[in-house]
N, C-alpha and C. Protein backbone atom coordinates (compact mmCIF):
# COMPACT_ATOMS: atom_id res chain seq x y z
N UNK A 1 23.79 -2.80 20.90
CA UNK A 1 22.83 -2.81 21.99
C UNK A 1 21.79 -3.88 21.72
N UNK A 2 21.36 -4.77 22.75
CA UNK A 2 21.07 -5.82 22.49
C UNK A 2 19.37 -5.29 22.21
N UNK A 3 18.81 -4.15 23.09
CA UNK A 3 17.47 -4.06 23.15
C UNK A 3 17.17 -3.25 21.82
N UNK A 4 17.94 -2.55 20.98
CA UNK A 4 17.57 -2.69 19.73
C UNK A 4 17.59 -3.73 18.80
N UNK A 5 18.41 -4.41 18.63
CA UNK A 5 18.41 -5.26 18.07
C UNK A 5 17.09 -6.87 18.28
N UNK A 6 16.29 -6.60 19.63
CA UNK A 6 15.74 -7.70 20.01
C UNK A 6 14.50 -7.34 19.18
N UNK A 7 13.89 -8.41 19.12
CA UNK A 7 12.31 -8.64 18.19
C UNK A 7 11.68 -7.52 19.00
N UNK A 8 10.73 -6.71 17.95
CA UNK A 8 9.87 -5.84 18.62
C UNK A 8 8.52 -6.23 18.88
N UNK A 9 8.50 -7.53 18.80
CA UNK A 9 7.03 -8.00 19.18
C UNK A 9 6.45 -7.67 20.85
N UNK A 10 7.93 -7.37 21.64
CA UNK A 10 7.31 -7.42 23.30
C UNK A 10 6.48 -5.75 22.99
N UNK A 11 6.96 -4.92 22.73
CA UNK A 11 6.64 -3.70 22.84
C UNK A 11 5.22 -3.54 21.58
N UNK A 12 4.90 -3.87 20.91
CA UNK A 12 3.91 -3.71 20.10
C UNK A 12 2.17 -4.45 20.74
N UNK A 13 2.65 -5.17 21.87
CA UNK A 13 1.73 -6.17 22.53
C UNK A 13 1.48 -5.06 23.44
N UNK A 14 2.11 -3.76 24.12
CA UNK A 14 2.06 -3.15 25.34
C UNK A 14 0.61 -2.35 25.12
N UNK A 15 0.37 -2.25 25.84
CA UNK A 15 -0.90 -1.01 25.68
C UNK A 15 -0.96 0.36 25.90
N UNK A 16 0.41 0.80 25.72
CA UNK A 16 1.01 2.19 25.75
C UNK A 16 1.38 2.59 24.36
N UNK A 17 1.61 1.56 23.34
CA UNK A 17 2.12 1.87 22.40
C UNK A 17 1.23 1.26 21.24
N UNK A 18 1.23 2.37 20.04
CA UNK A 18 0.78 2.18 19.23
C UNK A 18 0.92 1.69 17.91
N UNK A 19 0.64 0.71 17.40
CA UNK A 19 1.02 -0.17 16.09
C UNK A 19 0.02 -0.23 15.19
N UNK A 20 0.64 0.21 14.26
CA UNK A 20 0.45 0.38 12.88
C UNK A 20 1.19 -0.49 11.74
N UNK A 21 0.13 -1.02 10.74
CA UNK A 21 1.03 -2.20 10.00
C UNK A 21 0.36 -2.54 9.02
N UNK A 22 1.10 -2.91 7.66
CA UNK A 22 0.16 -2.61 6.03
C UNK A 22 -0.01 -4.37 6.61
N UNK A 23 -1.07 -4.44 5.10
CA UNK A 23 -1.39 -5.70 4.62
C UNK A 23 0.17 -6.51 4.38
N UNK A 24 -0.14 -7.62 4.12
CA UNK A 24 0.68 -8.49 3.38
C UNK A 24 1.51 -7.70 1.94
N UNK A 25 2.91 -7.52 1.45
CA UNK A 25 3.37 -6.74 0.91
C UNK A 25 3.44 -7.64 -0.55
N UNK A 26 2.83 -7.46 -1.52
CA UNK A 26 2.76 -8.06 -2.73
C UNK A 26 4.01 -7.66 -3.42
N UNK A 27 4.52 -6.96 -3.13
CA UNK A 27 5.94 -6.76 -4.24
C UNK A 27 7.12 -6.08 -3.10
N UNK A 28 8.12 -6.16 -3.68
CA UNK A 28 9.06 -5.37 -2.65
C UNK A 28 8.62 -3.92 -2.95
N UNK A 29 9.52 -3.15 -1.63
CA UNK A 29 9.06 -1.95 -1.50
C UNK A 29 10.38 -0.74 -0.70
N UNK A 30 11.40 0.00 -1.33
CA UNK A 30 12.31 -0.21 -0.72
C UNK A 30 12.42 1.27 -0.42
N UNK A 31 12.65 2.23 0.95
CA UNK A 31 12.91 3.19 1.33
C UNK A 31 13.82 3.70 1.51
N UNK A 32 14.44 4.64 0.99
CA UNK A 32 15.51 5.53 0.86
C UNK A 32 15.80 6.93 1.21
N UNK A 33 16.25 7.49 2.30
CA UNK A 33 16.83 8.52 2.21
C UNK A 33 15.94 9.24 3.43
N UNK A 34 15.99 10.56 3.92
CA UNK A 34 15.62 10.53 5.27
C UNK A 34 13.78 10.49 5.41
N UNK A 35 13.68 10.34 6.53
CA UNK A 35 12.21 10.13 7.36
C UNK A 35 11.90 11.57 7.69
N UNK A 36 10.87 11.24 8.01
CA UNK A 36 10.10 12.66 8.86
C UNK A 36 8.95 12.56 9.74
N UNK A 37 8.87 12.12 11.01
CA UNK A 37 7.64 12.13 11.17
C UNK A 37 6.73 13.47 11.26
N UNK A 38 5.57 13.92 11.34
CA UNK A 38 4.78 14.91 11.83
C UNK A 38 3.87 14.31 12.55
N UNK A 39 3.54 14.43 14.01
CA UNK A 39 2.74 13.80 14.69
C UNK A 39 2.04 15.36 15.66
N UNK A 40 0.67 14.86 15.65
CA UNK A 40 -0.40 15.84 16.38
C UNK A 40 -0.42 15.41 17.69
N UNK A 41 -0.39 15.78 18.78
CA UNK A 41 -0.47 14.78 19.95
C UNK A 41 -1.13 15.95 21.34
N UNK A 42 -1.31 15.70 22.05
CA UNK A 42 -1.76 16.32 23.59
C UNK A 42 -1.25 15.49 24.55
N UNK A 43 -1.47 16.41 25.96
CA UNK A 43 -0.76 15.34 26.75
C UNK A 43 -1.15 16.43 28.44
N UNK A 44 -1.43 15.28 29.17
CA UNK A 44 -2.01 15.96 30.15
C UNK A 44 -0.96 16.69 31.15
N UNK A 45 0.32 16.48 30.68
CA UNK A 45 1.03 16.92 31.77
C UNK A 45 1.98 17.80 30.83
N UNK A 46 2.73 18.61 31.17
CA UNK A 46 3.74 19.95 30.15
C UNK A 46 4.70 19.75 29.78
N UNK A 47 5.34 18.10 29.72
CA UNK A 47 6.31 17.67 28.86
C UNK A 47 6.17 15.87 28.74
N UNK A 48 6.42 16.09 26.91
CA UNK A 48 6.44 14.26 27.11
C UNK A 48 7.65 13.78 25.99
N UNK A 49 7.64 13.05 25.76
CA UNK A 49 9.01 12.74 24.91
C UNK A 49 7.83 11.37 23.73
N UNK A 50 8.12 11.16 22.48
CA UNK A 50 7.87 10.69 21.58
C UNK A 50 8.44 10.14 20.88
N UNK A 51 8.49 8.18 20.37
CA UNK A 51 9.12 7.61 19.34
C UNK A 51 8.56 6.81 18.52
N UNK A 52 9.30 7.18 17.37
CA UNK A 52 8.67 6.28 15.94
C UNK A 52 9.37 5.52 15.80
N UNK A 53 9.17 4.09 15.55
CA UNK A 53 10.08 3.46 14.91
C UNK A 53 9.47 2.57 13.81
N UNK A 54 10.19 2.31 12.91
CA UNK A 54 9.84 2.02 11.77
C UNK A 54 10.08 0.42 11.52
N UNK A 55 9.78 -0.68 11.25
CA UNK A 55 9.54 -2.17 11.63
C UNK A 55 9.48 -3.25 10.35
N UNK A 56 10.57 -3.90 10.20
CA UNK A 56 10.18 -4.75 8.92
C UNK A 56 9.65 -5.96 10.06
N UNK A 57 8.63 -6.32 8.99
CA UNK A 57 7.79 -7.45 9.78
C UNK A 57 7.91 -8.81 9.28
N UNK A 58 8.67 -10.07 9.40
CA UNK A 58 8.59 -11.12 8.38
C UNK A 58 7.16 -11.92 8.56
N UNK A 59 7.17 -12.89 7.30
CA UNK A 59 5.83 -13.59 7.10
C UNK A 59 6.00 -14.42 8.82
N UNK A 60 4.65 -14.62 8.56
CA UNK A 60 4.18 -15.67 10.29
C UNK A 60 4.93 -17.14 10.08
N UNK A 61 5.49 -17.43 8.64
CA UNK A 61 5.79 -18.71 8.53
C UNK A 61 7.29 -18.60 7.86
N UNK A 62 8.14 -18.93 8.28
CA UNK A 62 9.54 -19.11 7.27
C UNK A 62 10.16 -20.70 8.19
N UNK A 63 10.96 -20.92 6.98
CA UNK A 63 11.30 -22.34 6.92
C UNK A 63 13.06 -21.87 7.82
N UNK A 64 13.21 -22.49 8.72
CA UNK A 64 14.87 -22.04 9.49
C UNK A 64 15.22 -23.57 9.08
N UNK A 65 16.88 -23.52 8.98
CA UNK A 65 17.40 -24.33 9.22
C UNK A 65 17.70 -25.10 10.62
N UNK A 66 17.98 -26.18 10.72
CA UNK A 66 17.85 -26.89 12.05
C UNK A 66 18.95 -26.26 13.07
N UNK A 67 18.36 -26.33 14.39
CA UNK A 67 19.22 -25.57 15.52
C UNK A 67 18.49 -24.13 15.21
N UNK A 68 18.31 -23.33 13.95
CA UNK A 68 18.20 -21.72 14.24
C UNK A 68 16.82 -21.81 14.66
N UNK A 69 17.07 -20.68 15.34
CA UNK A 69 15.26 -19.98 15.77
C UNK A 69 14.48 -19.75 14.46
N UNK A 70 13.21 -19.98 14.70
CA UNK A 70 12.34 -19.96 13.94
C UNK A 70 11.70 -18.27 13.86
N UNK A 71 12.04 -17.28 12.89
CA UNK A 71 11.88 -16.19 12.73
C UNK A 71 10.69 -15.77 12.26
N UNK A 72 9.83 -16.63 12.16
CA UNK A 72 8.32 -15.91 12.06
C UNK A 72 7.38 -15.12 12.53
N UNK A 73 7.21 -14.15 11.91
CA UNK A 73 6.76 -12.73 12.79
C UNK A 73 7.15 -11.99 13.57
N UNK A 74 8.68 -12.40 13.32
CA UNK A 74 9.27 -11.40 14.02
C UNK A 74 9.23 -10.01 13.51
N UNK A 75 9.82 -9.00 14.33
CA UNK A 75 9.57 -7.09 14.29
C UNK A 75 11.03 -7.15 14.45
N UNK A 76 11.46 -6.52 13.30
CA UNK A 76 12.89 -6.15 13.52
C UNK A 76 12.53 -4.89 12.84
N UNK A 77 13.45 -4.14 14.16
CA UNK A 77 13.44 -2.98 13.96
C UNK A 77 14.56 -2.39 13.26
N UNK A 78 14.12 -1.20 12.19
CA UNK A 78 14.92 -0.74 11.05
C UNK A 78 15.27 0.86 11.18
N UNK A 79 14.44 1.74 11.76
CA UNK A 79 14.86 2.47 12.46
C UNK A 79 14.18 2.80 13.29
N UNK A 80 14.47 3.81 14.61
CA UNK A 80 13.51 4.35 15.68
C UNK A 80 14.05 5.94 16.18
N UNK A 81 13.83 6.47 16.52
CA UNK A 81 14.16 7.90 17.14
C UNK A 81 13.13 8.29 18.07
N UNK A 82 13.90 8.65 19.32
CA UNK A 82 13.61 9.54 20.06
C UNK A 82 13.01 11.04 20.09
N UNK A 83 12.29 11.57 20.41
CA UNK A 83 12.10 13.39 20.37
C UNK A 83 11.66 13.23 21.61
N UNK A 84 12.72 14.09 22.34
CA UNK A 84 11.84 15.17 23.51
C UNK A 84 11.24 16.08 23.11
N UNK A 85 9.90 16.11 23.08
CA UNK A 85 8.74 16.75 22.76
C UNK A 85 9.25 19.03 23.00
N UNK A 86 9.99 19.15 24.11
CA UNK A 86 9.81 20.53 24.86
C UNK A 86 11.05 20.97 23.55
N UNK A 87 11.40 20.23 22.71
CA UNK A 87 12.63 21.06 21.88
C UNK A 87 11.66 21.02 20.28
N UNK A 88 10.67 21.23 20.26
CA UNK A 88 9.59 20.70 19.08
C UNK A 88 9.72 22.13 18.49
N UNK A 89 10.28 23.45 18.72
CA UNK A 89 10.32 24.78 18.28
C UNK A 89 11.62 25.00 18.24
N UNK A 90 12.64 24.73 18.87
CA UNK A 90 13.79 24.96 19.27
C UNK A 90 14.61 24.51 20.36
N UNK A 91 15.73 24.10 19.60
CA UNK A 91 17.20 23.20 20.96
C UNK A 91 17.30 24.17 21.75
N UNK A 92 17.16 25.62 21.37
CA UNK A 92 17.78 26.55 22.07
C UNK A 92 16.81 27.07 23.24
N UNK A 93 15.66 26.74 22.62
CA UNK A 93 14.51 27.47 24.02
C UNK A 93 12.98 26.36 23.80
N UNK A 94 13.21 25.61 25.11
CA UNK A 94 12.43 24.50 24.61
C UNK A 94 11.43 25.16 25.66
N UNK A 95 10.15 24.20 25.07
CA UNK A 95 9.19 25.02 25.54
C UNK A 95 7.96 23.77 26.19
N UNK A 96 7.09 24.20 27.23
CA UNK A 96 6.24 23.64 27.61
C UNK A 96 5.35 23.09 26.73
N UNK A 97 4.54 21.92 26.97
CA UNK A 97 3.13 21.73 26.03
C UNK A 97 1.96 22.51 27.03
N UNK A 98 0.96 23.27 26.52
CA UNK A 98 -0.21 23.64 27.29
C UNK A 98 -1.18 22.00 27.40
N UNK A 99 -1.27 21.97 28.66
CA UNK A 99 -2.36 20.28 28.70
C UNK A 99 -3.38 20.65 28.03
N UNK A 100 -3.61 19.25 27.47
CA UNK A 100 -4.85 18.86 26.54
C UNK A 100 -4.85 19.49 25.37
N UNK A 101 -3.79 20.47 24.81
CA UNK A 101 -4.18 21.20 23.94
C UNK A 101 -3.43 20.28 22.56
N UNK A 102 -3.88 20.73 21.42
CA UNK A 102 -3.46 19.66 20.75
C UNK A 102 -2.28 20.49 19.75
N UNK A 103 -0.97 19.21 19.69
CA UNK A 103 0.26 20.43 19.24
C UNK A 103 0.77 19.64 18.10
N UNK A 104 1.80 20.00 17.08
CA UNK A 104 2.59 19.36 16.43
C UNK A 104 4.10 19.20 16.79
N UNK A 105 4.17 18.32 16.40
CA UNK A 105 5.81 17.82 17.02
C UNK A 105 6.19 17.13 15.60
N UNK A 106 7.40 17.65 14.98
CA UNK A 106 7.64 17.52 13.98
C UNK A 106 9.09 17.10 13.92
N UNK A 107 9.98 15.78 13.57
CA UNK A 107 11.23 15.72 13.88
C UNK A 107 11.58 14.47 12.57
N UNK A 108 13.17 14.71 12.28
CA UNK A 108 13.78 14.12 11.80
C UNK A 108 14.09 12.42 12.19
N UNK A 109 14.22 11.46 11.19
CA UNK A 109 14.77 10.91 11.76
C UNK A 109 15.81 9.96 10.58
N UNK A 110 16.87 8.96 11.46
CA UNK A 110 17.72 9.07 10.74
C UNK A 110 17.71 8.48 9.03
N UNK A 111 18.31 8.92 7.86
CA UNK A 111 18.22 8.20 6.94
C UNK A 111 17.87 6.55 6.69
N UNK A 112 17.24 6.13 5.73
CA UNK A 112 17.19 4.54 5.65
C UNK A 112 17.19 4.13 3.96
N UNK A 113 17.90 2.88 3.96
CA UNK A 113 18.11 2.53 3.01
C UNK A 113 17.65 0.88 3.13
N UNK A 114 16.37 0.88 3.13
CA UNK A 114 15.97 -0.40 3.21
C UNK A 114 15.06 -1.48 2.34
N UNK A 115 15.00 -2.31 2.09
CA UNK A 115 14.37 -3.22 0.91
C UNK A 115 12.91 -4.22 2.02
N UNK A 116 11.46 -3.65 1.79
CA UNK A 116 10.38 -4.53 2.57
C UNK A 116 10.48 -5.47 1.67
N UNK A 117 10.94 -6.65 2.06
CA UNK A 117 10.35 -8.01 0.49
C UNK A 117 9.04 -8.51 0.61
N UNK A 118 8.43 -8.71 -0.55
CA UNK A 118 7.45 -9.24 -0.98
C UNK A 118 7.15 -10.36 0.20
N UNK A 119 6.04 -10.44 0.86
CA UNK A 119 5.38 -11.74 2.46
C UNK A 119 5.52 -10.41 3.11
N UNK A 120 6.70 -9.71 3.65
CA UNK A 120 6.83 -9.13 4.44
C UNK A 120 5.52 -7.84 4.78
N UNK A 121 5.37 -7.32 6.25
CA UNK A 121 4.51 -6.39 6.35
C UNK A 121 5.70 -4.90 6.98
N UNK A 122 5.17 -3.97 6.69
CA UNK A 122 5.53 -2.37 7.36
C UNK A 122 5.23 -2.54 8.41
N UNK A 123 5.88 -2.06 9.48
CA UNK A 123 4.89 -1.75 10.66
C UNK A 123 5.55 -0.10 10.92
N UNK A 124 4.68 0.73 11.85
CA UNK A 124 5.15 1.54 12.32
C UNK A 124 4.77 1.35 13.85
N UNK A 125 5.52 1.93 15.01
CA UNK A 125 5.25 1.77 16.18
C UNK A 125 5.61 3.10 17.13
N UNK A 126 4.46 4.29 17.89
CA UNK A 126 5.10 5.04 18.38
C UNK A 126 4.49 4.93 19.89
N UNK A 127 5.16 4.90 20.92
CA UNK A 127 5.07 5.52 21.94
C UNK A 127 5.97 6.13 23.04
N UNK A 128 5.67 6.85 24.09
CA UNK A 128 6.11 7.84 24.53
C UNK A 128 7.65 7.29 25.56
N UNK A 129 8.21 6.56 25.33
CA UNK A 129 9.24 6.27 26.67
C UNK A 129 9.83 5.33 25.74
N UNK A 130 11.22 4.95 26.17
CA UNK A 130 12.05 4.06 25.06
C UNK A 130 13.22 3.54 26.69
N UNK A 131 12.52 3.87 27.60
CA UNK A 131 13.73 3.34 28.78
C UNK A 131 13.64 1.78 29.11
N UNK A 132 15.09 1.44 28.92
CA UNK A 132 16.23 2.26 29.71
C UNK A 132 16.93 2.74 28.57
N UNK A 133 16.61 2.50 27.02
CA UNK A 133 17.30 3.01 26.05
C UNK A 133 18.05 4.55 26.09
N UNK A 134 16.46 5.31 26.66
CA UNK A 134 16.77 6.60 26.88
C UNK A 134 16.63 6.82 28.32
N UNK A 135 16.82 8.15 28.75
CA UNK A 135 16.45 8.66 30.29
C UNK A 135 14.66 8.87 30.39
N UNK A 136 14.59 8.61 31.63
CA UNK A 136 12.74 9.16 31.58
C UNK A 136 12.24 10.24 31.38
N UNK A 137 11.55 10.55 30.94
CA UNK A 137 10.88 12.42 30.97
C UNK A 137 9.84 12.24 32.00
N UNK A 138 9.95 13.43 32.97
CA UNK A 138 9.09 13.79 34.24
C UNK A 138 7.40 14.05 33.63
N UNK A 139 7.35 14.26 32.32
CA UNK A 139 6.55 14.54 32.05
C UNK A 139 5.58 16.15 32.39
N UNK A 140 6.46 16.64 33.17
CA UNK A 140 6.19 17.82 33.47
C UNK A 140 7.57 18.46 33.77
N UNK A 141 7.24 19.85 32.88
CA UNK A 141 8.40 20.60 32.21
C UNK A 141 8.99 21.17 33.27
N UNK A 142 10.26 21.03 33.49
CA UNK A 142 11.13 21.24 34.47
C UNK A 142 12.72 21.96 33.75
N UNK A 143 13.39 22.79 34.55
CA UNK A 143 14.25 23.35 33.43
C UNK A 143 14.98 22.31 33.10
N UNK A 144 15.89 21.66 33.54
CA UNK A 144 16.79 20.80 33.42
C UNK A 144 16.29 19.39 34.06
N UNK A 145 16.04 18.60 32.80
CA UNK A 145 15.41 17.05 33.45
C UNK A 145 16.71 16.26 34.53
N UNK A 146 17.76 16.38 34.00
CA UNK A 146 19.04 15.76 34.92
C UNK A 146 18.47 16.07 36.06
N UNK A 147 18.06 17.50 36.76
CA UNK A 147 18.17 17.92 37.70
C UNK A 147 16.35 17.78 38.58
N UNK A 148 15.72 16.46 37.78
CA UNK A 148 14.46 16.47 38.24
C UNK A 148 14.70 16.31 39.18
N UNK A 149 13.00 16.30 39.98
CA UNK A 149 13.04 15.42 41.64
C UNK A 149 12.24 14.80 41.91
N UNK A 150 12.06 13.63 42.22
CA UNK A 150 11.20 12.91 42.31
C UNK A 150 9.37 13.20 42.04
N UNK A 151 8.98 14.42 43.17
CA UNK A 151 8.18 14.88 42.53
C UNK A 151 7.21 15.64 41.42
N UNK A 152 8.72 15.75 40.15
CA UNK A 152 8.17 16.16 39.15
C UNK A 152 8.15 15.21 38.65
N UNK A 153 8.09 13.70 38.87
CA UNK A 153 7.75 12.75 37.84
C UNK A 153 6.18 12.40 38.32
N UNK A 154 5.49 12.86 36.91
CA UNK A 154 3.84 12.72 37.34
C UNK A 154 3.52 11.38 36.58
N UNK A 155 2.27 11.20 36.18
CA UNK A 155 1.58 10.51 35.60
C UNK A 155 1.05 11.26 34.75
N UNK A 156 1.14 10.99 33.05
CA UNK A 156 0.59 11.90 32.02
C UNK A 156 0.08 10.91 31.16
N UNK A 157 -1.44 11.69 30.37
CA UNK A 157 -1.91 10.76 29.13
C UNK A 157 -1.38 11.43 27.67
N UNK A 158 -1.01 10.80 27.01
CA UNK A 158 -1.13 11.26 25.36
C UNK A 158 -1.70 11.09 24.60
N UNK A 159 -1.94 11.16 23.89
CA UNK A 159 -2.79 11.29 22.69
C UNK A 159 -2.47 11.60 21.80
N UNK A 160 -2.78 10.48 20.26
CA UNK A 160 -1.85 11.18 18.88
C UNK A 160 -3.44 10.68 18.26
N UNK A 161 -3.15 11.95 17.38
CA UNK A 161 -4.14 12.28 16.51
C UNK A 161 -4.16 11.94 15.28
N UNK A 162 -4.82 11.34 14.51
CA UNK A 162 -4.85 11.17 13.19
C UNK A 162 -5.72 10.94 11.75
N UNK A 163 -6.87 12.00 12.50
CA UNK A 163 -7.90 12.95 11.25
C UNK A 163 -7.99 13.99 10.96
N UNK A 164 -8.52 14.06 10.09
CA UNK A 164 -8.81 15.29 9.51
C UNK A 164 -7.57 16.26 9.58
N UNK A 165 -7.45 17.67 10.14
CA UNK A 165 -6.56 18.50 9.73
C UNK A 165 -5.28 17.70 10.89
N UNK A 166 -5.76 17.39 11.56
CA UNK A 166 -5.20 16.64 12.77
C UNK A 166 -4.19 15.20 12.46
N UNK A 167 -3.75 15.21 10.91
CA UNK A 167 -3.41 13.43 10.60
C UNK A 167 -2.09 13.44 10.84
N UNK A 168 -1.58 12.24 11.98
CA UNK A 168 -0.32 12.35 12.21
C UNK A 168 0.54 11.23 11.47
N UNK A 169 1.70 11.50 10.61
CA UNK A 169 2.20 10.67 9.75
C UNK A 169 4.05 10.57 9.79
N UNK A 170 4.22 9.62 9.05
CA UNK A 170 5.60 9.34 8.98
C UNK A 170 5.50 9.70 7.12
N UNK A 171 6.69 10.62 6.69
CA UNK A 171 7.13 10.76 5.27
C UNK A 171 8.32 9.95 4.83
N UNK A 172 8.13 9.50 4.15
CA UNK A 172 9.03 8.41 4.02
C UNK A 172 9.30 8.47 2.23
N UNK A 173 10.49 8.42 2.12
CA UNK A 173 11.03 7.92 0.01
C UNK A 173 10.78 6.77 -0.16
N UNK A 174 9.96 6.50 -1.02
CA UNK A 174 10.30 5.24 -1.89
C UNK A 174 10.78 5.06 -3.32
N UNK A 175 11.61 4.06 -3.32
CA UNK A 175 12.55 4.35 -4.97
C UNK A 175 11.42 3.35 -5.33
N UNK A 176 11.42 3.47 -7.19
CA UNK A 176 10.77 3.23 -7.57
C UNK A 176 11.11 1.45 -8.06
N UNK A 177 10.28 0.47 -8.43
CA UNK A 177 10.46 -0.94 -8.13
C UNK A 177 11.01 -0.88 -9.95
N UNK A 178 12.20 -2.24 -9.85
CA UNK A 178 12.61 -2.42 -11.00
C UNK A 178 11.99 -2.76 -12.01
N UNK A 179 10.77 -2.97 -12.41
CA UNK A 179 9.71 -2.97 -12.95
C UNK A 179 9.00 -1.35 -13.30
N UNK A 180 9.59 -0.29 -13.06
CA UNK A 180 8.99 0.82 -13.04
C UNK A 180 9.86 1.55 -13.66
N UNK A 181 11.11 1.65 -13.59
CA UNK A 181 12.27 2.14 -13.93
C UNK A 181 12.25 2.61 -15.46
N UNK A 182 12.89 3.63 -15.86
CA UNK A 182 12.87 3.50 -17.54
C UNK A 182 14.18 4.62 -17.89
């Protein structure tokens, strides 16, 4: 699929979505084995859908050979996942969000086995819609989204939280650098 694979710089520029991204990476840094996000969030309308994706970032400057594109600063994305928010308790009985109230949404995502090199930055990037990747969420909880109707597609705000008891995060493995090893 070409729209995963494309630079994630268009979507990190949007003002729907939120980016997150370390300093300059002084040593490699390499992640292994599955993710987790836990994210705090609200949302003005009784269903929203949520994605993380996780972003190796190269330096602003690399040297290409002639003819190739010049890959500087590009966002290639390393992994991302989807959650429909209304299955955050259970596949089997998904459930409304109460508006404004503030909830946890807690989901898997898939394993990674990846190496950040030294220039390179982390990024993380989440926001609420990934279409046409995925289908839209009405944003208001309806039994069966297939079977929305036009007028349950509202306009909803979100909100992700990330103080105090409220800190919304990605868990992530890191193996330890060959320099550490014993």
């Amino acid at each position: 699929n070409q729209y995963v694979a494309a630079d994630q710089r268009f979507a990190s520029s949007r003002p729907d979505v939120l980016t997150y991204q370390t300093e300059v990476l002084e040593r490699d840094i390499t992640f292994a084995g599955p993710l987790e996000a836990s994210l705090f969030v609200s949302t003005t309308g009784s269903d929203a859908d949520f994605v993380v994706k996780l972003i190796d970032v190269n330096p602003n400057k690399i040297d290409a050979a002639p003819g190739e594109p010049n890959r500087g600063a590009q966002q290639t994305l390393v992994r991302g996942e989807p959650f429909r928010a209304r299955f955050r308790e259970s596949f089997e009985h998904p459930k409304a969000f109460v508006p404004n109230e503030t909830t946890k949404v807690k989901f898997a995502i898939n394993d990674v086995m990846h190496t950040f090199q030294r220039g390179h930055r982390i990024m993380i990037q989440v926001q609420s819609s990934w279409f046409p990747f995925i289908d839209r969420n009405p944003q208001k909880f309806v039994e069966n989204i297939f079977e929305a109707k036009d007028s349950d597609f509202i306009k909803a705000q979100h909100r992700l939280y990330r103080g105090g008891n409220t800190m919304s995060s990605l868990q992530v493995q890191v193996l330890p650098a060959a320099d550490e090893k014993r």
